[in-house]
C-alpha atoms as a PDB file:
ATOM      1  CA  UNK A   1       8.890 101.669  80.979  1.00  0.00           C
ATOM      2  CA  UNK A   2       9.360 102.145  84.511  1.00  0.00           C
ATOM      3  CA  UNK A   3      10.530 105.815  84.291  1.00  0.00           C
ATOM      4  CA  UNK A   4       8.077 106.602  81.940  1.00  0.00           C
ATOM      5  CA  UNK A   5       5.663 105.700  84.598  1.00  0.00           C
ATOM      6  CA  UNK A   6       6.848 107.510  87.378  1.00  0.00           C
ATOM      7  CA  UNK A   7       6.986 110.119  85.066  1.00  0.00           C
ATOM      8  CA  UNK A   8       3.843 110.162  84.097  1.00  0.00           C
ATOM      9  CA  UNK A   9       2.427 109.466  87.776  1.00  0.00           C
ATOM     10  CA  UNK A  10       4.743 112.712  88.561  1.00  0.00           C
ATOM     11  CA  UNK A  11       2.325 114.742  86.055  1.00  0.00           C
ATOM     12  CA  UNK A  12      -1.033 114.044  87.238  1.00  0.00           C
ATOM     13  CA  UNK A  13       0.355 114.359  90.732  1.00  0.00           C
ATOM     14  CA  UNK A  14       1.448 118.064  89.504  1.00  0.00           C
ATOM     15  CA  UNK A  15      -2.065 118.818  87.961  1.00  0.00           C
ATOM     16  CA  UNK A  16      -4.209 117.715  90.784  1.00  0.00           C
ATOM     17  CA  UNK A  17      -5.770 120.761  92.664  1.00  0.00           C
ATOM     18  CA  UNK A  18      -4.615 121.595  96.051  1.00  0.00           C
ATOM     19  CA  UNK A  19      -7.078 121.934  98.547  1.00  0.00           C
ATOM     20  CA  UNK A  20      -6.694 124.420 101.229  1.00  0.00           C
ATOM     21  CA  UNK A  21      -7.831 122.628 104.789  1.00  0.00           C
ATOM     22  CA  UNK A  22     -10.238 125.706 106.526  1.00  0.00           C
ATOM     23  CA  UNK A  23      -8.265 126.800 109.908  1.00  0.00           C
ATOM     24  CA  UNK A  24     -10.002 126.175 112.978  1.00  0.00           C
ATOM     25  CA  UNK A  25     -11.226 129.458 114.701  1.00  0.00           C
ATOM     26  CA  UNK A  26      -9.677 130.785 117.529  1.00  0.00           C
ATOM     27  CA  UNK A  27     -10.170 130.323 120.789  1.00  0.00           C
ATOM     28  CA  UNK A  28     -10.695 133.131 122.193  1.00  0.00           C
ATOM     29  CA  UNK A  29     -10.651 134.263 126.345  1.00  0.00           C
ATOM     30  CA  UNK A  30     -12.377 137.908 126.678  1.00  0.00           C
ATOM     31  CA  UNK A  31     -13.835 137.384 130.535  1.00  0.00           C
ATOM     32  CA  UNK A  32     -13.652 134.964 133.384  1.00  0.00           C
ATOM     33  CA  UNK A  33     -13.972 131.123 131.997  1.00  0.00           C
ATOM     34  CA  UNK A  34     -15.983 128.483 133.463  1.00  0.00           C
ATOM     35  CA  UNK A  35     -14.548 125.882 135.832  1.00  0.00           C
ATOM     36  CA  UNK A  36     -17.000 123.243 134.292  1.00  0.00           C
ATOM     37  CA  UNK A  37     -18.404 122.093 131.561  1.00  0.00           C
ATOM     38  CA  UNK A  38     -21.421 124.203 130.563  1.00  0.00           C
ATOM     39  CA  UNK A  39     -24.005 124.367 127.509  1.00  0.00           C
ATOM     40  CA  UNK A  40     -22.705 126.563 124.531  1.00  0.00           C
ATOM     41  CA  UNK A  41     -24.823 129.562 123.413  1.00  0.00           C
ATOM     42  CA  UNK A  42     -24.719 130.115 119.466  1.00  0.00           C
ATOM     43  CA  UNK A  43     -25.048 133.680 118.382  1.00  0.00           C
ATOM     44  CA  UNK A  44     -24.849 135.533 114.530  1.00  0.00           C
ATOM     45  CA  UNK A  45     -21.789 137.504 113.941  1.00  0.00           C
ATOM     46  CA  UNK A  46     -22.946 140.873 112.414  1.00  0.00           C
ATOM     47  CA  UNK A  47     -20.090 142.316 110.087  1.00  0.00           C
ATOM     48  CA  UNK A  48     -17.270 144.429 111.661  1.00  0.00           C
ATOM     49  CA  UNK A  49     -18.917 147.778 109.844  1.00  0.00           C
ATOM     50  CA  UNK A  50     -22.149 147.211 111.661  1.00  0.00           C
ATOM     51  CA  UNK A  51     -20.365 146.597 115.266  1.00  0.00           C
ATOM     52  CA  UNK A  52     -19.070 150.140 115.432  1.00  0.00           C
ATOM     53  CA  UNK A  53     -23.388 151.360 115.368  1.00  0.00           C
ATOM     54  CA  UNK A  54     -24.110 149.320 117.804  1.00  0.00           C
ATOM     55  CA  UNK A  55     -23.563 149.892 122.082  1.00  0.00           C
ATOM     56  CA  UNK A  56     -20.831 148.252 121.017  1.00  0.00           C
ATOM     57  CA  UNK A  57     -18.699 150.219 119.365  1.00  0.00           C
ATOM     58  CA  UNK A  58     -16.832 153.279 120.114  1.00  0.00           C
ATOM     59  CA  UNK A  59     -14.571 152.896 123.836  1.00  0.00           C
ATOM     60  CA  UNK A  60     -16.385 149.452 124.782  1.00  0.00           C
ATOM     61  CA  UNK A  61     -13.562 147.187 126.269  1.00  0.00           C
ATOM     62  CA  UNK A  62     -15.350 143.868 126.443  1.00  0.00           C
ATOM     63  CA  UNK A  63     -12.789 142.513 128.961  1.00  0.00           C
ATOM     64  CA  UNK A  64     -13.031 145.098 131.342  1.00  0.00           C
ATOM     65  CA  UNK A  65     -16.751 144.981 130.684  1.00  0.00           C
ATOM     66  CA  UNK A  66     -16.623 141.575 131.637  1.00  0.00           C
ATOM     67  CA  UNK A  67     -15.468 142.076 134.985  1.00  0.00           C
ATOM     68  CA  UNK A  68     -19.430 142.580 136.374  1.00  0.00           C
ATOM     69  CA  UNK A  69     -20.282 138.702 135.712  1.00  0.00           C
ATOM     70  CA  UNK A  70     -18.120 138.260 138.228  1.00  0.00           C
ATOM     71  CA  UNK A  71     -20.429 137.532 141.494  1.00  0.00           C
ATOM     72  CA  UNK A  72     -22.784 135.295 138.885  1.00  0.00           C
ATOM     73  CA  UNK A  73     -20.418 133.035 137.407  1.00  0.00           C
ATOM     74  CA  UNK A  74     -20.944 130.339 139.706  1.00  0.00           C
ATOM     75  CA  UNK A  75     -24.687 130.250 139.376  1.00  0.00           C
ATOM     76  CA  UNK A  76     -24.318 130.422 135.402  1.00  0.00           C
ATOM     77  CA  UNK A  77     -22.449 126.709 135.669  1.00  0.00           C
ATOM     78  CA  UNK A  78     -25.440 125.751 137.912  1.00  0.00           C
ATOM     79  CA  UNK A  79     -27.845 126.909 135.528  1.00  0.00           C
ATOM     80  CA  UNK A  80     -25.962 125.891 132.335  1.00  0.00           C
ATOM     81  CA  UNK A  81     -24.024 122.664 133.112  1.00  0.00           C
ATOM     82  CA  UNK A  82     -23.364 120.656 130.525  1.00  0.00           C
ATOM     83  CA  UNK A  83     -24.284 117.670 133.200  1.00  0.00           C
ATOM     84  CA  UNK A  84     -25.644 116.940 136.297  1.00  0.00           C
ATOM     85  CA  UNK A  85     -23.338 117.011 139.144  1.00  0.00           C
ATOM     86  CA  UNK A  86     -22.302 113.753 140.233  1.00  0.00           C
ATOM     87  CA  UNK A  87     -24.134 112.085 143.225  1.00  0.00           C
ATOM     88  CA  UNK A  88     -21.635 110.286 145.917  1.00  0.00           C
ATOM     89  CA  UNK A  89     -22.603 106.850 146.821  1.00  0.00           C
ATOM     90  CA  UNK A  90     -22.522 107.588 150.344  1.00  0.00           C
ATOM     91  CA  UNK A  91     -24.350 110.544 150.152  1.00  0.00           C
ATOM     92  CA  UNK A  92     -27.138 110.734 152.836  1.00  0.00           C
ATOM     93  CA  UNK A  93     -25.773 107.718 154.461  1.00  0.00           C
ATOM     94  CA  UNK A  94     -25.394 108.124 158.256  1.00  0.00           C
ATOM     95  CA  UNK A  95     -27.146 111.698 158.328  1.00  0.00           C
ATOM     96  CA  UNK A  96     -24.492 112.800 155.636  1.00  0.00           C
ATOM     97  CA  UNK A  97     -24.803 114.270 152.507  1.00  0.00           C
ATOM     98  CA  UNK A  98     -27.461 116.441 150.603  1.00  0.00           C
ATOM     99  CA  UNK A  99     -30.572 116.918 152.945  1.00  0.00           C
ATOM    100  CA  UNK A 100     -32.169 118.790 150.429  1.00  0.00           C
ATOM    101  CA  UNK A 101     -33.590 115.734 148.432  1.00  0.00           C
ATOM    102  CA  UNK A 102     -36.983 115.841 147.567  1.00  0.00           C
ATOM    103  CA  UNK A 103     -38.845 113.028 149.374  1.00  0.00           C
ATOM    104  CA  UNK A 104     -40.163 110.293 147.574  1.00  0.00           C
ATOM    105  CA  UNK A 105     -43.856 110.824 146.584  1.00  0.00           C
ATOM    106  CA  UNK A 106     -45.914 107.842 147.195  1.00  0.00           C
ATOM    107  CA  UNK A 107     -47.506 106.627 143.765  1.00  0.00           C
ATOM    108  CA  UNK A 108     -51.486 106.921 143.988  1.00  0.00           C
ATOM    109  CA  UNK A 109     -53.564 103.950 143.219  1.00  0.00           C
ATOM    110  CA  UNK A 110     -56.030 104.274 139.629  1.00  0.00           C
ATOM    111  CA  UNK A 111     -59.224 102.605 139.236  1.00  0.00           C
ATOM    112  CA  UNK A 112     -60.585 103.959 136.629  1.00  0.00           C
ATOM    113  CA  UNK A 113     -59.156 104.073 132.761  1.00  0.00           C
ATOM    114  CA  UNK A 114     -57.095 106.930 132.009  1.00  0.00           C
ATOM    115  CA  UNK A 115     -59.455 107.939 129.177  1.00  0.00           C
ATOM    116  CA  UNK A 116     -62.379 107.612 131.398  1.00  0.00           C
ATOM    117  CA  UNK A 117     -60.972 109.375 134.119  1.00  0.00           C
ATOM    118  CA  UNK A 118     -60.146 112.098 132.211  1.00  0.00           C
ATOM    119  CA  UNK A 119     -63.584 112.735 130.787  1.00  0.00           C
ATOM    120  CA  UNK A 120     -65.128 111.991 134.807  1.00  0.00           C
ATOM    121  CA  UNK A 121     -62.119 114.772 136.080  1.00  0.00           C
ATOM    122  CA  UNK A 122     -63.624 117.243 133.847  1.00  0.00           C
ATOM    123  CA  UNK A 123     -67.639 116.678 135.100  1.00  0.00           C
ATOM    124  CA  UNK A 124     -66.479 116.444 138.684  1.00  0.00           C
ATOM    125  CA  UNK A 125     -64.275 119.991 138.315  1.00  0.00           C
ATOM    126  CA  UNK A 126     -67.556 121.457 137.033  1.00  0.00           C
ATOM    127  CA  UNK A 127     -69.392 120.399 139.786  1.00  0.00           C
ATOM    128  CA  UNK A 128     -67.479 123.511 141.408  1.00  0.00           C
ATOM    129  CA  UNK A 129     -65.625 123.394 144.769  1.00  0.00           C
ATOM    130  CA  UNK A 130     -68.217 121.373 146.975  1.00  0.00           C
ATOM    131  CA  UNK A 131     -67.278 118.611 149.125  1.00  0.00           C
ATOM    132  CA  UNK A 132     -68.501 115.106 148.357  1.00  0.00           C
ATOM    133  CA  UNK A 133     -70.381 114.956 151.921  1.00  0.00           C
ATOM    134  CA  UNK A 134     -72.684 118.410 150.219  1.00  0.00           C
ATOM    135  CA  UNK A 135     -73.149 116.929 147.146  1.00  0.00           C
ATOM    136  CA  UNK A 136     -74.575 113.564 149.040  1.00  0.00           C
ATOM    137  CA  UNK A 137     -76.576 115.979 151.758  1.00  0.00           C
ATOM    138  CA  UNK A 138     -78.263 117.869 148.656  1.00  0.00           C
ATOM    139  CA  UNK A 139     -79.216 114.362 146.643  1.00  0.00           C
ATOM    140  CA  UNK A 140     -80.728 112.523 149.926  1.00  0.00           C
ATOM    141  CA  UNK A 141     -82.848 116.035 150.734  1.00  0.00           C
ATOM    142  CA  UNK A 142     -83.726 116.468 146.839  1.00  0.00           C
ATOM    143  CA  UNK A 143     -82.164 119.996 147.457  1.00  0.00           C
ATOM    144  CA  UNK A 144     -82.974 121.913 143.966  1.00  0.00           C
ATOM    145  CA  UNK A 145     -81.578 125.098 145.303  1.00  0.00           C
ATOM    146  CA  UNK A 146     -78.038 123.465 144.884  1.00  0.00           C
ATOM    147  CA  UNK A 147     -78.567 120.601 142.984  1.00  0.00           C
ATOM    148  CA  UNK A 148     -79.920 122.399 139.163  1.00  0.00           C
ATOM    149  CA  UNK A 149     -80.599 120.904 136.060  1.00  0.00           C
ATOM    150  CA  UNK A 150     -76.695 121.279 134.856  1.00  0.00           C
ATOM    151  CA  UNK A 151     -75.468 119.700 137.867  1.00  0.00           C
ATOM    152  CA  UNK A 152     -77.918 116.842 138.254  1.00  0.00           C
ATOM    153  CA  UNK A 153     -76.458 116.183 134.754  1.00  0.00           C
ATOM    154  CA  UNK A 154     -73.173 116.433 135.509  1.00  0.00           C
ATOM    155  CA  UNK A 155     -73.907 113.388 138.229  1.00  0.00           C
ATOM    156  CA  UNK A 156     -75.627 111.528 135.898  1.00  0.00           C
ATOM    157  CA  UNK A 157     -72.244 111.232 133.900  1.00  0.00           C
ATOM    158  CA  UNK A 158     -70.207 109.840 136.930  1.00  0.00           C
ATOM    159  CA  UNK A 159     -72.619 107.198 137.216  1.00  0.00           C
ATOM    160  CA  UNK A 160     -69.747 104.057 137.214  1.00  0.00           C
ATOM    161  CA  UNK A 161     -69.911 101.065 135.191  1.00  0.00           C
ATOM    162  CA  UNK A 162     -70.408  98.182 137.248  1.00  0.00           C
ATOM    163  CA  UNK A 163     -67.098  97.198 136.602  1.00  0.00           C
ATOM    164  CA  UNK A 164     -65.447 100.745 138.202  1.00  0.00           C
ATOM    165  CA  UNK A 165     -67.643 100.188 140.944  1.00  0.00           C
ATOM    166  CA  UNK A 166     -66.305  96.258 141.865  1.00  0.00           C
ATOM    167  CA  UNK A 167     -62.971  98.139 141.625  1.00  0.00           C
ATOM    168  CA  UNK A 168     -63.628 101.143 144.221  1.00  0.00           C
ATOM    169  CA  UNK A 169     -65.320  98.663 146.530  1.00  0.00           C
ATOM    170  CA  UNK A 170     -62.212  95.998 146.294  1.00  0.00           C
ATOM    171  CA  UNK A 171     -59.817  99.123 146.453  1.00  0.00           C
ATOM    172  CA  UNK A 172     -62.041 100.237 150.124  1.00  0.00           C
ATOM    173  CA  UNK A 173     -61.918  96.812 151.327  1.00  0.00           C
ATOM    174  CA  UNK A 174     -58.132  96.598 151.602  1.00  0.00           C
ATOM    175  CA  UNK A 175     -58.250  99.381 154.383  1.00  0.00           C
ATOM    176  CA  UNK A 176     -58.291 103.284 155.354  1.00  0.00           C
ATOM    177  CA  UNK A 177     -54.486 103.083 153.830  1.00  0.00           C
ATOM    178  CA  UNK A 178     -55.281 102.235 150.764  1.00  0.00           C
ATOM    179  CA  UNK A 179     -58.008 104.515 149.876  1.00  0.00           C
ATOM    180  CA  UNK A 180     -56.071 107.229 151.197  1.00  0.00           C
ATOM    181  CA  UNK A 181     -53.864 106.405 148.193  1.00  0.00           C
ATOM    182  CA  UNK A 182     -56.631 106.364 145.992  1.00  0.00           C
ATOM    183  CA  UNK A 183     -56.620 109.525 143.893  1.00  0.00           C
ATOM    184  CA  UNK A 184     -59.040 112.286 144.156  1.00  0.00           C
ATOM    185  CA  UNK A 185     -61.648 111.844 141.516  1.00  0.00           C
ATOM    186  CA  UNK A 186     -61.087 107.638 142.807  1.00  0.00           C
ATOM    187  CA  UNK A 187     -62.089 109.489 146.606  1.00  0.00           C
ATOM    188  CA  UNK A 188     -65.357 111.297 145.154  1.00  0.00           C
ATOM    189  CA  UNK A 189     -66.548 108.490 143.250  1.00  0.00           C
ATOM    190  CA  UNK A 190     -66.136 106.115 146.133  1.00  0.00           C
ATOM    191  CA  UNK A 191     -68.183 108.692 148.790  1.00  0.00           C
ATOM    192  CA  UNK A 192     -70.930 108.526 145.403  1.00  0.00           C
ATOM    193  CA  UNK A 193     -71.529 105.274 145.878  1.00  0.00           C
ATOM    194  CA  UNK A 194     -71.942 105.013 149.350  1.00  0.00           C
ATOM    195  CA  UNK A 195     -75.225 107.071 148.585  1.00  0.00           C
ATOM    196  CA  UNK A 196     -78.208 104.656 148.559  1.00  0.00           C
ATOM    197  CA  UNK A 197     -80.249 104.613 145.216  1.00  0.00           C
ATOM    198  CA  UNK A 198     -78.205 106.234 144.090  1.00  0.00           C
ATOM    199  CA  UNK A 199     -79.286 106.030 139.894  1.00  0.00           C
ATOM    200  CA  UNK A 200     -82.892 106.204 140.669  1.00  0.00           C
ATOM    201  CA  UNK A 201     -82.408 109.702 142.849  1.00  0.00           C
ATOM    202  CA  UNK A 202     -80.724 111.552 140.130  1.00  0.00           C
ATOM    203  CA  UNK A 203     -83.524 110.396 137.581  1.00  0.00           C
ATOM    204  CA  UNK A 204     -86.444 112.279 140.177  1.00  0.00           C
ATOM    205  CA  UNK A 205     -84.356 114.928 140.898  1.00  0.00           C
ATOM    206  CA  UNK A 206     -83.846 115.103 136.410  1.00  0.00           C
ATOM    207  CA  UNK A 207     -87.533 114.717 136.661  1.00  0.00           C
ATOM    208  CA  UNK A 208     -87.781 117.599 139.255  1.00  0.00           C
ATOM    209  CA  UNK A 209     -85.924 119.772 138.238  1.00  0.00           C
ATOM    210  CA  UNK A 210     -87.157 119.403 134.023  1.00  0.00           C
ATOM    211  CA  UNK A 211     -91.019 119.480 135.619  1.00  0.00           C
ATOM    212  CA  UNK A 212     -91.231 123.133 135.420  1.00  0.00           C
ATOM    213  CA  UNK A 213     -90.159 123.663 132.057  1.00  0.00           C
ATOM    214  CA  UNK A 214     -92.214 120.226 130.852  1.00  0.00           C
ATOM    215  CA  UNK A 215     -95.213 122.083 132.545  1.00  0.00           C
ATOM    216  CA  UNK A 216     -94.628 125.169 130.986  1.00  0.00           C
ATOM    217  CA  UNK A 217     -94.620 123.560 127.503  1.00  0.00           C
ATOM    218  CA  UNK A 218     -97.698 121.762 128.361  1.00  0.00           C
ATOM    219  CA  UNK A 219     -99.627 124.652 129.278  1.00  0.00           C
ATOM    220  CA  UNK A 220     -98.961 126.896 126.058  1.00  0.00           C
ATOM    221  CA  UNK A 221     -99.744 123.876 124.049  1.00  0.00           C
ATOM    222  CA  UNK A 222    -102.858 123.490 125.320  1.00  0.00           C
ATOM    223  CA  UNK A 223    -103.851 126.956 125.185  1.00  0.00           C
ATOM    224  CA  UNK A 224    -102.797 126.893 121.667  1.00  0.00           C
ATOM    225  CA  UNK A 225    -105.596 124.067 121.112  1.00  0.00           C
ATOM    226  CA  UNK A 226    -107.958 126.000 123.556  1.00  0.00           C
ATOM    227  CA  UNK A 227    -107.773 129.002 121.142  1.00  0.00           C
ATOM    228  CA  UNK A 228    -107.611 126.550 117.858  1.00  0.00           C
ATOM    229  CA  UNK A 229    -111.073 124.996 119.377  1.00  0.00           C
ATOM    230  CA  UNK A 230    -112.794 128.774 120.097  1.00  0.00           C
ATOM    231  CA  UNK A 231    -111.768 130.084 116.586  1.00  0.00           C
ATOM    232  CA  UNK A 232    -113.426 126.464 114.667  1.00  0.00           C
ATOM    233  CA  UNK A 233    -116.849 127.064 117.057  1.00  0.00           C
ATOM    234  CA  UNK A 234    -116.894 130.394 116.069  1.00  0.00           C
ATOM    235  CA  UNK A 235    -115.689 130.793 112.714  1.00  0.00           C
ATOM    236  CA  UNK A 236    -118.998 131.841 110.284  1.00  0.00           C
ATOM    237  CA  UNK A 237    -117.136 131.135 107.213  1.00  0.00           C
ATOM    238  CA  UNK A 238    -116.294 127.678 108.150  1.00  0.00           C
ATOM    239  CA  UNK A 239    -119.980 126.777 109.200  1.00  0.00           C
ATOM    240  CA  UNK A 240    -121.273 128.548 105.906  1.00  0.00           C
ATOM    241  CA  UNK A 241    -118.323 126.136 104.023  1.00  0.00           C
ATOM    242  CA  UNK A 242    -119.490 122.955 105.733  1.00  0.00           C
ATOM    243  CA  UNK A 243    -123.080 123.440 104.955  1.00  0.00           C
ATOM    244  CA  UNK A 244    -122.107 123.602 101.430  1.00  0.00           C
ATOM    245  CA  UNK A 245    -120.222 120.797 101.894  1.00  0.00           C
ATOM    246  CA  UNK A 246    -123.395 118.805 103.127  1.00  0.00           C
ATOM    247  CA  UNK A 247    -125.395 119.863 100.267  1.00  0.00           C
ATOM    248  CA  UNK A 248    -122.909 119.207  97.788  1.00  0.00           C
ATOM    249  CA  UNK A 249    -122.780 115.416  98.969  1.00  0.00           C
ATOM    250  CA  UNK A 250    -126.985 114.974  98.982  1.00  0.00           C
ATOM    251  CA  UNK A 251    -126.971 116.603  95.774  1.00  0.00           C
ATOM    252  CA  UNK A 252    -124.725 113.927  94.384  1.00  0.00           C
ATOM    253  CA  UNK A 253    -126.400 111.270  96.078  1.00  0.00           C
ATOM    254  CA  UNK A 254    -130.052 112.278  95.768  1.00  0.00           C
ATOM    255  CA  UNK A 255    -132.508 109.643  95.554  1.00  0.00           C
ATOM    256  CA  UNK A 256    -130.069 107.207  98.072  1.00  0.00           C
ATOM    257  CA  UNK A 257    -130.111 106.038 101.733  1.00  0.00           C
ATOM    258  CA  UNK A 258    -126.243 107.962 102.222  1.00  0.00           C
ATOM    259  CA  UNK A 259    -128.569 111.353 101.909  1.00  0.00           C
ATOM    260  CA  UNK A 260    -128.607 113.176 105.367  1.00  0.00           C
ATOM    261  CA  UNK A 261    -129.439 116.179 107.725  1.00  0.00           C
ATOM    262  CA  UNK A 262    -126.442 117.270 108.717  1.00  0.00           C
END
């Protein structure tokens, strides 16, 4: 039983397929070779045939070719590494080290909900490039030459709730350092509120500067009923049709007090 086993153990062995493990492709040097680790670049072969078309084929030597990367080889592993170069720990300790490190940027202080702000940025870059201290000059002098309907609108959007404006008044009262943290649309908004009346300005100067197109309106509207008025007094056809219209209603109530003149 046991060699009859092994025997038959021997068979299926002999009838299973072999499989063929795929060779890994060659490495290949045709140039100079990094010194570091650096990102891989995947191309398409084309087919041999097509090579020979192409610039090249014919007496291209792609090692001597390779020859003019030569001066750029170091800035390709700068460009391309793989990772960043290491830091020491004692870099820029005692004066030593990389003196080229950006400086740390000081983190600016936000009031007002990113959402919010983002809506206010885009009213206040409309606004064009005025400085805060114009914009306040124009709105205390009721300047209209400046300050036109679209603009005066624009300012009515950055009116603050009251909440935004607790926070740009706490943010002030901490000091000259910390509003120079504050970020620029936090800056205009603050110099906004320092203008007295601030809600009640904008609505004369909406008032002012929608007056001459409300007058405007008002004028061909009544001229329209001026006209309306001329063409009733002297329309013939509409007397003649109201006359009737009189003697129609005595005839039907003839012999009663509702008769009259006219």
């Amino acid at each position: 039983i046991g060699n009859k086993g092994a025997a038959g153990a021997g068979i299926k062995a002999a009838n299973k397929p072999v499989v063929k493990k795929k060779e890994a492709p060659k490495a290949l040097v045709l140039g100079p070779t990094p010194k570091s680790a650096i990102r891989a670049v995947y191309i398409d072969k084309v087919p041999e045939d097509w090579v020979k078309t192409t610039v090249f084929g014919g007496e291209f030597d792609v090692l001597k070719d390779s020859t003019k990367i030569g001066k750029f080889t170091l800035s390709i592993e700068k460009c391309f590494a793989a990772r960043a170069p290491a830091q020491s720990k004692n870099s820029n300790k005692d004066g030593k080290g990389d003196s080229t490190a950006a400086p740390a940027v000081a983190k600016e202080i936000e009031v007002i909900d990113a959402r919010r702000a983002q809506n206010l940025t885009i009213a206040m870059r409309k606004l064009g490039k005025v400085s805060p201290e114009s914009i306040s000059k124009s709105i205390n002098e009721a300047d209209l030459s400046f300050l036109n309907e679209d603009k005066v609108d624009l300012l009515r959007r950055l009116e603050l709730e009251p909440e935004e404006y607790s926070g740009l008044k706490a943010a002030e009262a901490l000091g000259p350092e910390n509003v120079a943290k504050l970020r620029k649309l936090e800056k205009f908004l603050l110099h906004l509120t320092k203008i007295p009346r601030l809600p009640a300005k904008l609505e004369v100067l909406t008032a002012r500067s929608n007056a001459s197109g409300v007058i405007s309106g008002a004028t061909k509207e009544l001229e329209c009923m001026r006209k309306a008025i001329q063409e009733i007094k002297s329309s013939v056809a509409l007397t003649e049709l109201l006359k009737l219209g009189l003697h129609m209603s005595n005839f039907m109530n003839s012999g009663s007090a509702r008769v009259c003149h006219g």
